[in-house]
Protein backbone atom coordinates (compact mmCIF):
# COMPACT_ATOMS: atom_id res chain seq x y z
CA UNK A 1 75.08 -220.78 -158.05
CA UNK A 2 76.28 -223.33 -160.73
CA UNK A 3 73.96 -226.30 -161.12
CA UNK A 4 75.29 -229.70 -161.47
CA UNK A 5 73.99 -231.31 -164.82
CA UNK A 6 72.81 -235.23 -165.03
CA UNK A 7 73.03 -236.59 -168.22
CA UNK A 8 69.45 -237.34 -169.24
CA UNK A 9 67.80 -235.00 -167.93
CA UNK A 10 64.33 -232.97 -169.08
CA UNK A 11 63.53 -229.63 -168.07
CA UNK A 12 60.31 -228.53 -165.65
CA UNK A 13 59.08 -224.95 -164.75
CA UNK A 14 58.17 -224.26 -161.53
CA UNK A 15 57.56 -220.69 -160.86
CA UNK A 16 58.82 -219.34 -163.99
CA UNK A 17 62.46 -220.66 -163.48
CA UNK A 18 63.52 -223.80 -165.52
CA UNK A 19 64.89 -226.25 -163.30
CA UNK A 20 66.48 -229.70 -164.56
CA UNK A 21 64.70 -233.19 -163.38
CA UNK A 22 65.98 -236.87 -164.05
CA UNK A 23 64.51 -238.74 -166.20
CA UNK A 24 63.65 -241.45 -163.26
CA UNK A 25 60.35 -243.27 -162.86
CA UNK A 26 58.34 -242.62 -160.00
CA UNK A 27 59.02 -245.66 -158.43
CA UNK A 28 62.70 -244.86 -158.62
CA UNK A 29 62.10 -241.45 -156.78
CA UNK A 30 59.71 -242.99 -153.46
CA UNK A 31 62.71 -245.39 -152.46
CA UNK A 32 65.21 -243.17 -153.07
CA UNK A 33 67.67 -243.63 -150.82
CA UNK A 34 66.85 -247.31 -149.76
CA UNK A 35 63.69 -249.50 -150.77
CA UNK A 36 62.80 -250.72 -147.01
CA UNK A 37 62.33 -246.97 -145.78
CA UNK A 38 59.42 -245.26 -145.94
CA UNK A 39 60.65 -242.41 -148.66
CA UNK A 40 58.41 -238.95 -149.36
CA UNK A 41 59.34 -236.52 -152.34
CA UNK A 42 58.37 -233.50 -150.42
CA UNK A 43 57.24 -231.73 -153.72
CA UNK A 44 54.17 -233.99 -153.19
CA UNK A 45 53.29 -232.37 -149.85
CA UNK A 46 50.77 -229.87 -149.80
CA UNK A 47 52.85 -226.41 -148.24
CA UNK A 48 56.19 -227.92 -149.97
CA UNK A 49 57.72 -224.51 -151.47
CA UNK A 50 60.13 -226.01 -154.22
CA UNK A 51 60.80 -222.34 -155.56
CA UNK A 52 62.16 -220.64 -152.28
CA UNK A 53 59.18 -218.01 -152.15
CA UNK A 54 57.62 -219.44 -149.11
CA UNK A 55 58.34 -221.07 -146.35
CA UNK A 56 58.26 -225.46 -146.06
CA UNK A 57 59.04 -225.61 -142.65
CA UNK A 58 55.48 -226.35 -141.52
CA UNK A 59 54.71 -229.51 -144.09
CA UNK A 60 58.26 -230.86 -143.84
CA UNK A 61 57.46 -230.92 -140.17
CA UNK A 62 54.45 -232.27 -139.81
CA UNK A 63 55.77 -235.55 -142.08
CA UNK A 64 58.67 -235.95 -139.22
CA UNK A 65 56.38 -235.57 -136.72
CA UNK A 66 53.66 -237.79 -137.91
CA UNK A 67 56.22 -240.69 -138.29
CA UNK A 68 56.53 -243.97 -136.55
CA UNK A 69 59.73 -245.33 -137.46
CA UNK A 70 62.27 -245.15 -139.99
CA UNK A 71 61.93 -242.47 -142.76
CA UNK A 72 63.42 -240.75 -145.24
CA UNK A 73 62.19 -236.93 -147.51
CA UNK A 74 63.98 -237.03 -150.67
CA UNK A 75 64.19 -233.46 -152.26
CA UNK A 76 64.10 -233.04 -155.52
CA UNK A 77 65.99 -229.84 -157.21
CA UNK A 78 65.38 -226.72 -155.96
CA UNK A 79 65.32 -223.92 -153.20
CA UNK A 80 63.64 -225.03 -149.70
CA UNK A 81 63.10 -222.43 -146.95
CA UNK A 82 63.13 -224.51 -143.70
CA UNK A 83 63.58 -223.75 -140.05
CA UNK A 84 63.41 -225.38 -136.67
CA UNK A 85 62.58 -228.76 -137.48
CA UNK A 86 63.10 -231.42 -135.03
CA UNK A 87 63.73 -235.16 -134.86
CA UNK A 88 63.36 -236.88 -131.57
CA UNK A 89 62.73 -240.82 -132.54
CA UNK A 90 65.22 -243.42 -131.92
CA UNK A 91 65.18 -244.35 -135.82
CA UNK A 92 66.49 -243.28 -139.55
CA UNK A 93 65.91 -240.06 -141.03
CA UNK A 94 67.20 -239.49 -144.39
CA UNK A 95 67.22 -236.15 -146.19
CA UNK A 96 68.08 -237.38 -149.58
CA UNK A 97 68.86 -234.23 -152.28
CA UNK A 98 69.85 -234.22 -155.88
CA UNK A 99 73.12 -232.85 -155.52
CA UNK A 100 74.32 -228.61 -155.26
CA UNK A 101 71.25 -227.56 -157.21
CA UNK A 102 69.77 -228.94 -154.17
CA UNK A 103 69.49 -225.99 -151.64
CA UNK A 104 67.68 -226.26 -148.02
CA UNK A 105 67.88 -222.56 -146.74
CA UNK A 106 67.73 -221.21 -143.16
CA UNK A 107 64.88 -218.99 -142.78
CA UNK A 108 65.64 -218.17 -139.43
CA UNK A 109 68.14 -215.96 -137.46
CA UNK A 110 67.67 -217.42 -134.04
CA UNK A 111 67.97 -221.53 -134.79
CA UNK A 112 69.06 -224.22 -136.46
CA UNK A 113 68.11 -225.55 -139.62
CA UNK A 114 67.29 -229.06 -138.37
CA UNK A 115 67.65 -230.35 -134.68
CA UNK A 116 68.25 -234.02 -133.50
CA UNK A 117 68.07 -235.35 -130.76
CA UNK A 118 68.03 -239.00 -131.48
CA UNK A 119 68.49 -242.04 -133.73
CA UNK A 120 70.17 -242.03 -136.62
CA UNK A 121 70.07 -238.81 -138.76
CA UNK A 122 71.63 -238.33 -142.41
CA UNK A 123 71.78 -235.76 -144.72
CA UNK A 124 73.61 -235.89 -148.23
CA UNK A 125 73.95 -234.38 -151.97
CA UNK A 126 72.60 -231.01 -150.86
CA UNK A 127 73.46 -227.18 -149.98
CA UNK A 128 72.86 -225.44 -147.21
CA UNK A 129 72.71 -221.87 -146.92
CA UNK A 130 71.65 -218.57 -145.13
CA UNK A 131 69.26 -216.93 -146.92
CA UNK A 132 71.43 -214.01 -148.18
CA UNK A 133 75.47 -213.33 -148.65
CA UNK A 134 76.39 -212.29 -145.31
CA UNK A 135 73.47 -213.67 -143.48
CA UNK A 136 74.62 -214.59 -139.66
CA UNK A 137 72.24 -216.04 -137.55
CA UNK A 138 73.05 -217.63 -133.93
CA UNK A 139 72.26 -220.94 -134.48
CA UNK A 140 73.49 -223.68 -136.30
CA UNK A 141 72.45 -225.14 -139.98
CA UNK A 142 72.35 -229.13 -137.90
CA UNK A 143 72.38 -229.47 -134.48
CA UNK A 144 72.81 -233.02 -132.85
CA UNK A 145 72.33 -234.85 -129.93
CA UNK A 146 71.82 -238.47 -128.27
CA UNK A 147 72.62 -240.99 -131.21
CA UNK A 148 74.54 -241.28 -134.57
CA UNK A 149 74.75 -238.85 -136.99
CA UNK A 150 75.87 -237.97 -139.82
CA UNK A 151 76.63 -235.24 -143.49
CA UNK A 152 77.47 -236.16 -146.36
CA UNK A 153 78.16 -234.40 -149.74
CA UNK A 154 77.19 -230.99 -148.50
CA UNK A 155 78.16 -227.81 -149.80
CA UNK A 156 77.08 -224.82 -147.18
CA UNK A 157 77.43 -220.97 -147.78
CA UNK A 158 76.19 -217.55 -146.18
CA UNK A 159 77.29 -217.59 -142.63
CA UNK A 160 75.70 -219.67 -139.48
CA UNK A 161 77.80 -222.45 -137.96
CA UNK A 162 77.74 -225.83 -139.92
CA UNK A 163 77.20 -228.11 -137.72
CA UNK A 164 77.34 -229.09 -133.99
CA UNK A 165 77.28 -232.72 -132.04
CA UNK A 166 76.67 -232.30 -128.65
CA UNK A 167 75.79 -234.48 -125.35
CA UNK A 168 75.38 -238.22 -125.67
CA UNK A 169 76.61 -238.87 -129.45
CA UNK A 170 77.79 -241.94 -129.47
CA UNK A 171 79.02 -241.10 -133.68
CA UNK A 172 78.52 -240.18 -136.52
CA UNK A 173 80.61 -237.49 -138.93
CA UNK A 174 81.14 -235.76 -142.03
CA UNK A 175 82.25 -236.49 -145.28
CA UNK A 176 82.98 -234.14 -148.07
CA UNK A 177 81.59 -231.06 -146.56
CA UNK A 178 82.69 -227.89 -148.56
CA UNK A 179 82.00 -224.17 -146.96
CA UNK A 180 82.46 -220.86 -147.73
CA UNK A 181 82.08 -217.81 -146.85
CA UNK A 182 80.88 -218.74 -143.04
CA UNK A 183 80.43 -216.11 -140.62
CA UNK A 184 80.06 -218.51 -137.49
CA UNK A 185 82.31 -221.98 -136.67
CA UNK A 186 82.37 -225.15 -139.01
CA UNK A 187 82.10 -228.35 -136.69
CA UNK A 188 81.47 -228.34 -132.65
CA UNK A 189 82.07 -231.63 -130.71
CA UNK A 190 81.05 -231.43 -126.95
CA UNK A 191 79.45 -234.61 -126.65
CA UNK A 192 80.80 -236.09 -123.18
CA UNK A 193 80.18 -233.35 -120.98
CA UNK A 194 77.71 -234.96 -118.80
CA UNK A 195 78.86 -234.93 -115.03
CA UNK A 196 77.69 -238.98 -115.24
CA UNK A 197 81.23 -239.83 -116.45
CA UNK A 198 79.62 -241.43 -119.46
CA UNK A 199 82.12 -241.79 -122.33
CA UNK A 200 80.75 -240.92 -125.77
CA UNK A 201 82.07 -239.87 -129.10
CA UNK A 202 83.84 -241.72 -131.95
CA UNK A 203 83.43 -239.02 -134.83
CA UNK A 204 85.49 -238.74 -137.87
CA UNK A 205 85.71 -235.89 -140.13
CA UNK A 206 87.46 -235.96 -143.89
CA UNK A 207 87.75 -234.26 -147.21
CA UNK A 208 87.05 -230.77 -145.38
CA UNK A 209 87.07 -227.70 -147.21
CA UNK A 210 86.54 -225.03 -144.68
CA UNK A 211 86.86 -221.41 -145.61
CA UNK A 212 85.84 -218.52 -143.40
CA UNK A 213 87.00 -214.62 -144.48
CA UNK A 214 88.67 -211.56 -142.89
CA UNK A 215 86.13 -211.40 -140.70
CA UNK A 216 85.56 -214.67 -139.51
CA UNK A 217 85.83 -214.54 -135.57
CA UNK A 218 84.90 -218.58 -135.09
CA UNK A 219 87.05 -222.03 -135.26
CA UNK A 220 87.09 -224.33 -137.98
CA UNK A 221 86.93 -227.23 -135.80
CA UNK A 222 85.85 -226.76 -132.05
CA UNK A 223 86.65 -229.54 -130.00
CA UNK A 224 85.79 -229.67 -126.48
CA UNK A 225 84.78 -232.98 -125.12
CA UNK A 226 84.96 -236.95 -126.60
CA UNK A 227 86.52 -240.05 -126.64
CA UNK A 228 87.73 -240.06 -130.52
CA UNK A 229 87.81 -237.43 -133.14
CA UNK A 230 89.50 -238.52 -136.32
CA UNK A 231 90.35 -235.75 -139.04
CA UNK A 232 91.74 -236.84 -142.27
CA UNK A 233 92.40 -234.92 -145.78
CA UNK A 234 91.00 -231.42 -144.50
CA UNK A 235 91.47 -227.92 -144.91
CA UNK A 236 90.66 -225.24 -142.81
CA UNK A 237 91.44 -221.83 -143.66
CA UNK A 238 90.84 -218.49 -142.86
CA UNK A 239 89.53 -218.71 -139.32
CA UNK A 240 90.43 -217.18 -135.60
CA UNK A 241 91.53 -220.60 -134.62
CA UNK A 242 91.76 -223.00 -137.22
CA UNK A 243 91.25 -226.34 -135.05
CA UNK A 244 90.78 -225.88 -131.52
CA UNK A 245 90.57 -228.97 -128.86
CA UNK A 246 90.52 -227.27 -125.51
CA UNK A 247 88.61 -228.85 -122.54
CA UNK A 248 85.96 -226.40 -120.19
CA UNK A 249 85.41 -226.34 -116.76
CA UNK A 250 82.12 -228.80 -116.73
CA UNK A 251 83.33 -232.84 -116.35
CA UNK A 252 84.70 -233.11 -120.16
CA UNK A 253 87.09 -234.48 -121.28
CA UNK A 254 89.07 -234.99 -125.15
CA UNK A 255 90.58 -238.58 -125.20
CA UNK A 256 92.14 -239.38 -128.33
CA UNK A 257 92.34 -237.17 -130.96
CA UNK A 258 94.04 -238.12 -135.00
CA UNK A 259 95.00 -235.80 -137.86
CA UNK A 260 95.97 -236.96 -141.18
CA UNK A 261 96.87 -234.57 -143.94
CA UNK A 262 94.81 -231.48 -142.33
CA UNK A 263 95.84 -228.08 -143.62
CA UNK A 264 95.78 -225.22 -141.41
CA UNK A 265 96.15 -222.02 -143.60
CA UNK A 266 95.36 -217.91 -142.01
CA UNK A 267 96.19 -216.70 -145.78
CA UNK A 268 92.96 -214.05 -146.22
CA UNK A 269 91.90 -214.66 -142.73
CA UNK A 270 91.47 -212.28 -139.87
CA UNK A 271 94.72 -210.46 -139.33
CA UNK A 272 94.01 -210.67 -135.66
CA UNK A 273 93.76 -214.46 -136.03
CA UNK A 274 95.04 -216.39 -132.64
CA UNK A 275 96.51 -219.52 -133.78
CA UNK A 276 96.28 -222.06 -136.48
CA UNK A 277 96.15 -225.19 -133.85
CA UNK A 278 95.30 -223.90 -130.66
CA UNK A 279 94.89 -227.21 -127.71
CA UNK A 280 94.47 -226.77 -124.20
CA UNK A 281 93.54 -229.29 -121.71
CA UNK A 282 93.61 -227.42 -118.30
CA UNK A 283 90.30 -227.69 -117.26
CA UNK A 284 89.90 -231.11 -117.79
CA UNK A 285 91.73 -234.21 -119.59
CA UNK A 286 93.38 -233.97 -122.78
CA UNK A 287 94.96 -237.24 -123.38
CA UNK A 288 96.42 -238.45 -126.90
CA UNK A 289 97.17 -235.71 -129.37
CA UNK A 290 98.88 -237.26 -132.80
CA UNK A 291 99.54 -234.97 -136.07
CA UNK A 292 100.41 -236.73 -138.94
CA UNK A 293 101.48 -235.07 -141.85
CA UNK A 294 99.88 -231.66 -141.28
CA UNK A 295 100.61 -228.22 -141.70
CA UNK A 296 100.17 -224.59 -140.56
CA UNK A 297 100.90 -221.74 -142.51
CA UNK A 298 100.15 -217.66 -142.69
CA UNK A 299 98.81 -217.32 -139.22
CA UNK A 300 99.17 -214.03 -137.88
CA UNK A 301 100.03 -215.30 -134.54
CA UNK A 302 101.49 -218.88 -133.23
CA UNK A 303 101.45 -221.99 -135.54
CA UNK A 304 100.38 -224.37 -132.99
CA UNK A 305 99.92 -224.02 -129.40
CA UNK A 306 100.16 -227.11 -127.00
CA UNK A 307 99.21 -227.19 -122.93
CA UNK A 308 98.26 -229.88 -120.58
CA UNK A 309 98.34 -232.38 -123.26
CA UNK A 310 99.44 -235.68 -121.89
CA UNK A 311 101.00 -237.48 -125.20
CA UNK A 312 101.73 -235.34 -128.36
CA UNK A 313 103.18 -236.93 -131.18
CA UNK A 314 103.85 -233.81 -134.12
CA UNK A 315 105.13 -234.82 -138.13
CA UNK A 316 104.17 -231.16 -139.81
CA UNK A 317 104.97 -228.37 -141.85
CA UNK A 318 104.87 -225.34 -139.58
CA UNK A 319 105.90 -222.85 -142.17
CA UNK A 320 105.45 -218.31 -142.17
CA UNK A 321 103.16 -217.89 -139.08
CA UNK A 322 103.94 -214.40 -137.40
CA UNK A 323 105.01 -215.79 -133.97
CA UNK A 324 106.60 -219.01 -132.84
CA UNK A 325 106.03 -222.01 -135.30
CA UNK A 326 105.44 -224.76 -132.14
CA UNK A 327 104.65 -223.44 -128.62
CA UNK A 328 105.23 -226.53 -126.32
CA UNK A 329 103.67 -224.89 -122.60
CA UNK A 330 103.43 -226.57 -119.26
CA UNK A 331 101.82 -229.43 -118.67
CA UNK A 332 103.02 -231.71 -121.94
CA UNK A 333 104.38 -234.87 -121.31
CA UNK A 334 105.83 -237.05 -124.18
CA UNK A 335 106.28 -234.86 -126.98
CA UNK A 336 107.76 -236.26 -129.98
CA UNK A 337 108.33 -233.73 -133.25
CA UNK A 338 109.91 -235.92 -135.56
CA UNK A 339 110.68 -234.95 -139.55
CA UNK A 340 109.02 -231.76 -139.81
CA UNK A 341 109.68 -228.37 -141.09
CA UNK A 342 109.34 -225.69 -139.24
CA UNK A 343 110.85 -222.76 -141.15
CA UNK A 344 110.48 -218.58 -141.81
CA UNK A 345 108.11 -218.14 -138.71
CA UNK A 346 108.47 -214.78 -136.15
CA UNK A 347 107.59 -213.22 -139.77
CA UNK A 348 105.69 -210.40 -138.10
CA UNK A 349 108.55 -209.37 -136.06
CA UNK A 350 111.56 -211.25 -136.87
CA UNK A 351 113.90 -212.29 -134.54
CA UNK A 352 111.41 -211.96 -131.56
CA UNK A 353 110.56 -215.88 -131.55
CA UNK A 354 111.45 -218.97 -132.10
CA UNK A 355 110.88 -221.89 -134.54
CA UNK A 356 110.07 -224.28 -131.00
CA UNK A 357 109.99 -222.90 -127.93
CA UNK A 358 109.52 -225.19 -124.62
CA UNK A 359 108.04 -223.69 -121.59
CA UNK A 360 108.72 -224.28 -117.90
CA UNK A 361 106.30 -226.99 -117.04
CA UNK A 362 106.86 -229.26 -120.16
CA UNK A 363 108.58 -232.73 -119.56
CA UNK A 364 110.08 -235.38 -121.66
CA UNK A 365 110.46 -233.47 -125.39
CA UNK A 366 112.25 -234.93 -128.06
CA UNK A 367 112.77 -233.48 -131.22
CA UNK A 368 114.53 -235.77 -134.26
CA UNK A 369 115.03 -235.12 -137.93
CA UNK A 370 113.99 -231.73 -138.41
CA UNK A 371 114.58 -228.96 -140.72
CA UNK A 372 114.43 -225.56 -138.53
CA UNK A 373 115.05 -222.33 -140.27
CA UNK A 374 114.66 -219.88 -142.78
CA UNK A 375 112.13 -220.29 -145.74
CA UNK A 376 113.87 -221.37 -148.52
CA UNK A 377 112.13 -222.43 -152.05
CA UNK A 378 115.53 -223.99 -153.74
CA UNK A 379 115.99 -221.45 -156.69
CA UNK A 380 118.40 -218.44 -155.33
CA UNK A 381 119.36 -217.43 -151.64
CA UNK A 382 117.49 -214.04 -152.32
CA UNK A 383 114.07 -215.43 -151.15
CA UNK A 384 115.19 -217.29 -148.25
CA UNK A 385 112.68 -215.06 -145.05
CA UNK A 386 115.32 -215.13 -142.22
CA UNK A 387 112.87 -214.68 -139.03
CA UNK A 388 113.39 -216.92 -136.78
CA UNK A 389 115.24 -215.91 -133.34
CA UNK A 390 116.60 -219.80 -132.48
CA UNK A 391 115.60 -222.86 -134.51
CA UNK A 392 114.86 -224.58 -131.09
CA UNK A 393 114.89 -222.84 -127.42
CA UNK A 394 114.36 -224.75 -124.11
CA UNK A 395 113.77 -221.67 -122.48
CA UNK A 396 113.78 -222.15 -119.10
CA UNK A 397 116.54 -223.72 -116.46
CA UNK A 398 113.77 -226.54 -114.89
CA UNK A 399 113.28 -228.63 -118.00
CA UNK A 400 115.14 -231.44 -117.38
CA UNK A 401 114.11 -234.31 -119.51
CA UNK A 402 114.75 -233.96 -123.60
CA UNK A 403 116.42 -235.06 -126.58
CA UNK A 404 117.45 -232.65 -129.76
CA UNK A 405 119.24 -234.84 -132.37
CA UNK A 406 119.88 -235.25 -135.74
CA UNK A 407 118.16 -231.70 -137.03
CA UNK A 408 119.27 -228.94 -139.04
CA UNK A 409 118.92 -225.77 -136.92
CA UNK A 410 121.31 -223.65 -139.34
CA UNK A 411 119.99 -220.23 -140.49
CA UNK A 412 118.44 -218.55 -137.27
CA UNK A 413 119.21 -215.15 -136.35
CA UNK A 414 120.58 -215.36 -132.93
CA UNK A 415 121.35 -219.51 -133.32
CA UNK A 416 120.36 -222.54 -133.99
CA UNK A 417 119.77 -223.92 -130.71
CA UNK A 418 119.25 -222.57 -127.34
CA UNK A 419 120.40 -225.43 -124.76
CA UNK A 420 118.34 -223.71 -121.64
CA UNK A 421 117.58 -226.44 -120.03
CA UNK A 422 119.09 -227.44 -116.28
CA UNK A 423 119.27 -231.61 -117.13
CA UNK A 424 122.30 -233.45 -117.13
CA UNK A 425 124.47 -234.01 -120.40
CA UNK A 426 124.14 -238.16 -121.15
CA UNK A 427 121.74 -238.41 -118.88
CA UNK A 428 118.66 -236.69 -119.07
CA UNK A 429 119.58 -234.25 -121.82
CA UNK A 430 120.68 -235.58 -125.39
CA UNK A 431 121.53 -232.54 -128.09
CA UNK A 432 123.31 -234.39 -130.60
CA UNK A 433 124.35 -234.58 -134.42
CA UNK A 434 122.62 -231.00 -135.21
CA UNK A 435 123.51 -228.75 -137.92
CA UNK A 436 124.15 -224.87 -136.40
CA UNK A 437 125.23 -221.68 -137.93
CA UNK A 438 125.45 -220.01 -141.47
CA UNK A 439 122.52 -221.75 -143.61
CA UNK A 440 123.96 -222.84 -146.88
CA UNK A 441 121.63 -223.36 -149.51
């Protein structure tokens, strides 16, 4: 793994290997990050294992348990094996590393890295990692619970899920999180699925860089129960399900849910892959579903799949996926696709589906200012990917509430729009000012 260089920096040998270390003063190092918590360089723990050749989990431990209050374990360059520890105050904890070069390392295949369960845990500037390429275990590298919490900076290879925030998290998130390689799920939120009714759960999410393999059988981003989840400036990549938000059968519920600029790409993924956005809330509430500026791309299957979502507002890119490119189902009410592109899907058997397709069950659609057809990159008609059957098809005779205007629908093999629907022309049915037939480059 490359190592980050710091300007300044002398070398020490610890086991043989030469590892860089700032040039900071000791002082510097105990109140790193903050001078008002209580701040341990581990290497100064008896059992501390900077090297990776033995095991830390038992010193690390016995710091968090002996603690009072607020803390933080700052950890100075190298390779930690660690495993099961726990943090069950209602305080700070800190992990503080020195960047990449940085590595804490599941030594487990049955657990999680690090468990809390309350207060307010952080870590930042590190890598996490399984102990070997390949290495799957059935835990998690964090798992949270009961408070605010929250990664930063992290860089986490050699399968295992990332992370998970489950009942009673009232916050917390991730920030610049980069992963590769993973054999398991990135991020799990099920954090209000108490029967008590309790709402919990503002997270937000950004600068993602998710990447599983051909292989990978988990989702980037499970979502199953909260009041907020906020996604900004993330790519996921290479997963079953790229970002799923469906509800369970236990009292949960998924509130209000925001994507900015999130990438959903199944280049190099499984070629089984399901569906690049894949939302569901039958079993329980889904409420407020808003995509701004996103994309799906190369999934094997559907672009994105929508049921039982109560407000869906959809700006996107929707662009090569092997089935339909939106898959509106019953139960959505107030869906609004406005200035997208949704172009070249039904790639893996064209003609079969459709660019949109509403489902009986599905009220009050309305799709403005579209571009619906074949791929097209602007240099010669040879590489336009005809696939799609209709640009648009309200499939079924008891939709009776929607609005198609203002798109360009030319290009599809068997038409630009399928009119399906049983509403009334001027009155509950508006399919106005679109472009049909022949696409013209």
């Amino acid at each position: 793994m490359e190592r980050r260089k710091f300007l300044g920096a002398a070398p020490l040998a610890i086991g043989g290997a030469l590892i860089l270390k700032p040039n900071i003063s000791e002082a510097q190092t105990t109140q790193t990050p903050s001078n008002y918590i209580p701040t341990f360089n581990v290497t100064t723990l008896s059992g501390v294992d900077p090297t990776g050749n033995s095991d830390s989990s038992a010193a690390i431990q016995a710091v968090l348990s002996a603690a009072t209050g607020d803390l933080a374990l700052y950890f100075p360059y190298g390779r930690y094996l660690l495993a099961n520890l726990t943090w069950g105050l209602p305080n700070r904890l800190t992990f503080q590393g020195d960047g990449p070069a940085t590595a804490l390392v599941l030594n487990s295949s049955n657990g999680s890295l690090m468990t809390a369960s309350a207060g307010f845990f952080t870590a930042q500037d590190m890598t996490v990692e399984g102990r070997s390429a390949g290495y799957v275990t059935g835990g998690n590298f964090f798992s949270f619970a009961n408070g605010r919490h929250a990664l930063r900076r992290i860089d986490a290879y050699n399968g295992c899920s990332l992370a998970s925030w489950g009942e009673g998290c009232t916050g917390g998130g991730a920030c610049d999180i980069t992963c590769a390689g993973m054999s398991g799920s990135g991020f799990t939120v099920n954090v209000s699925q108490s029967a008590t009714g309790q709402q919990y759960g503002i997270l937000e999410f950004s600068r993602l860089n998710f990447q599983g393999g051909p292989t990978n059988n988990g989702y980037g981003l499970d979502l199953i129960s909260g009041d907020t989840v906020i996604v900004t400036d993330a790519n996921i990549a290479q997963f079953e399900v790229a970002i799923s938000a469906m509800t369970n059968s236990e009292w949960s519920y998924l509130a209000n849910l925001f994507f900015t600029n999130v990438l959903c790409d199944g280049a190099g993924g499984p070629s089984s892959a399901n569906c690049g956005w894949y939302f569901d809330g039958t079993a329980q509430f889904l409420g407020r579903v808003f995509l701004t500026n996103c994309w799906a791309g190369s999934i094997p299957n559907v672009g994105m799949y929508f049921k039982n979502v109560k407000t869906l507002k959809i700006n996107a890119q929707v662009i090569d996926n092997g089935s339909t490119g939106i898959l509106i189902d019953t139960g959505c009410r107030d869906v609004r696709i406005n200035d997208s592109v949704i172009t070249g899907n039904s790639s893996a058997n064209p003609g079969a589906t459709d660019g949109i397709q509403v489902l009986s069950g599905a009220d009050r659609i309305h799709i403005n200012g579209c571009r619906i057809g074949p791929t097209y990159n602007g240099i010669n008609t040879t590489t336009i990917i005809n696939s799609q059957r209709y640009g648009i098809n309200i499939s079924n005779s008891t939709i009776v509430n929607y609005s198609i205007i203002d798109n360009d629908c030319s290009g599809n093999l068997s038409g630009g729009i399928n009119n399906g629907g049983g509403g009334q022309s001027g009155v509950t049915v508006f399919v106005e000012y679109n472009t049909q037939g022949a696409f013209t480059p």
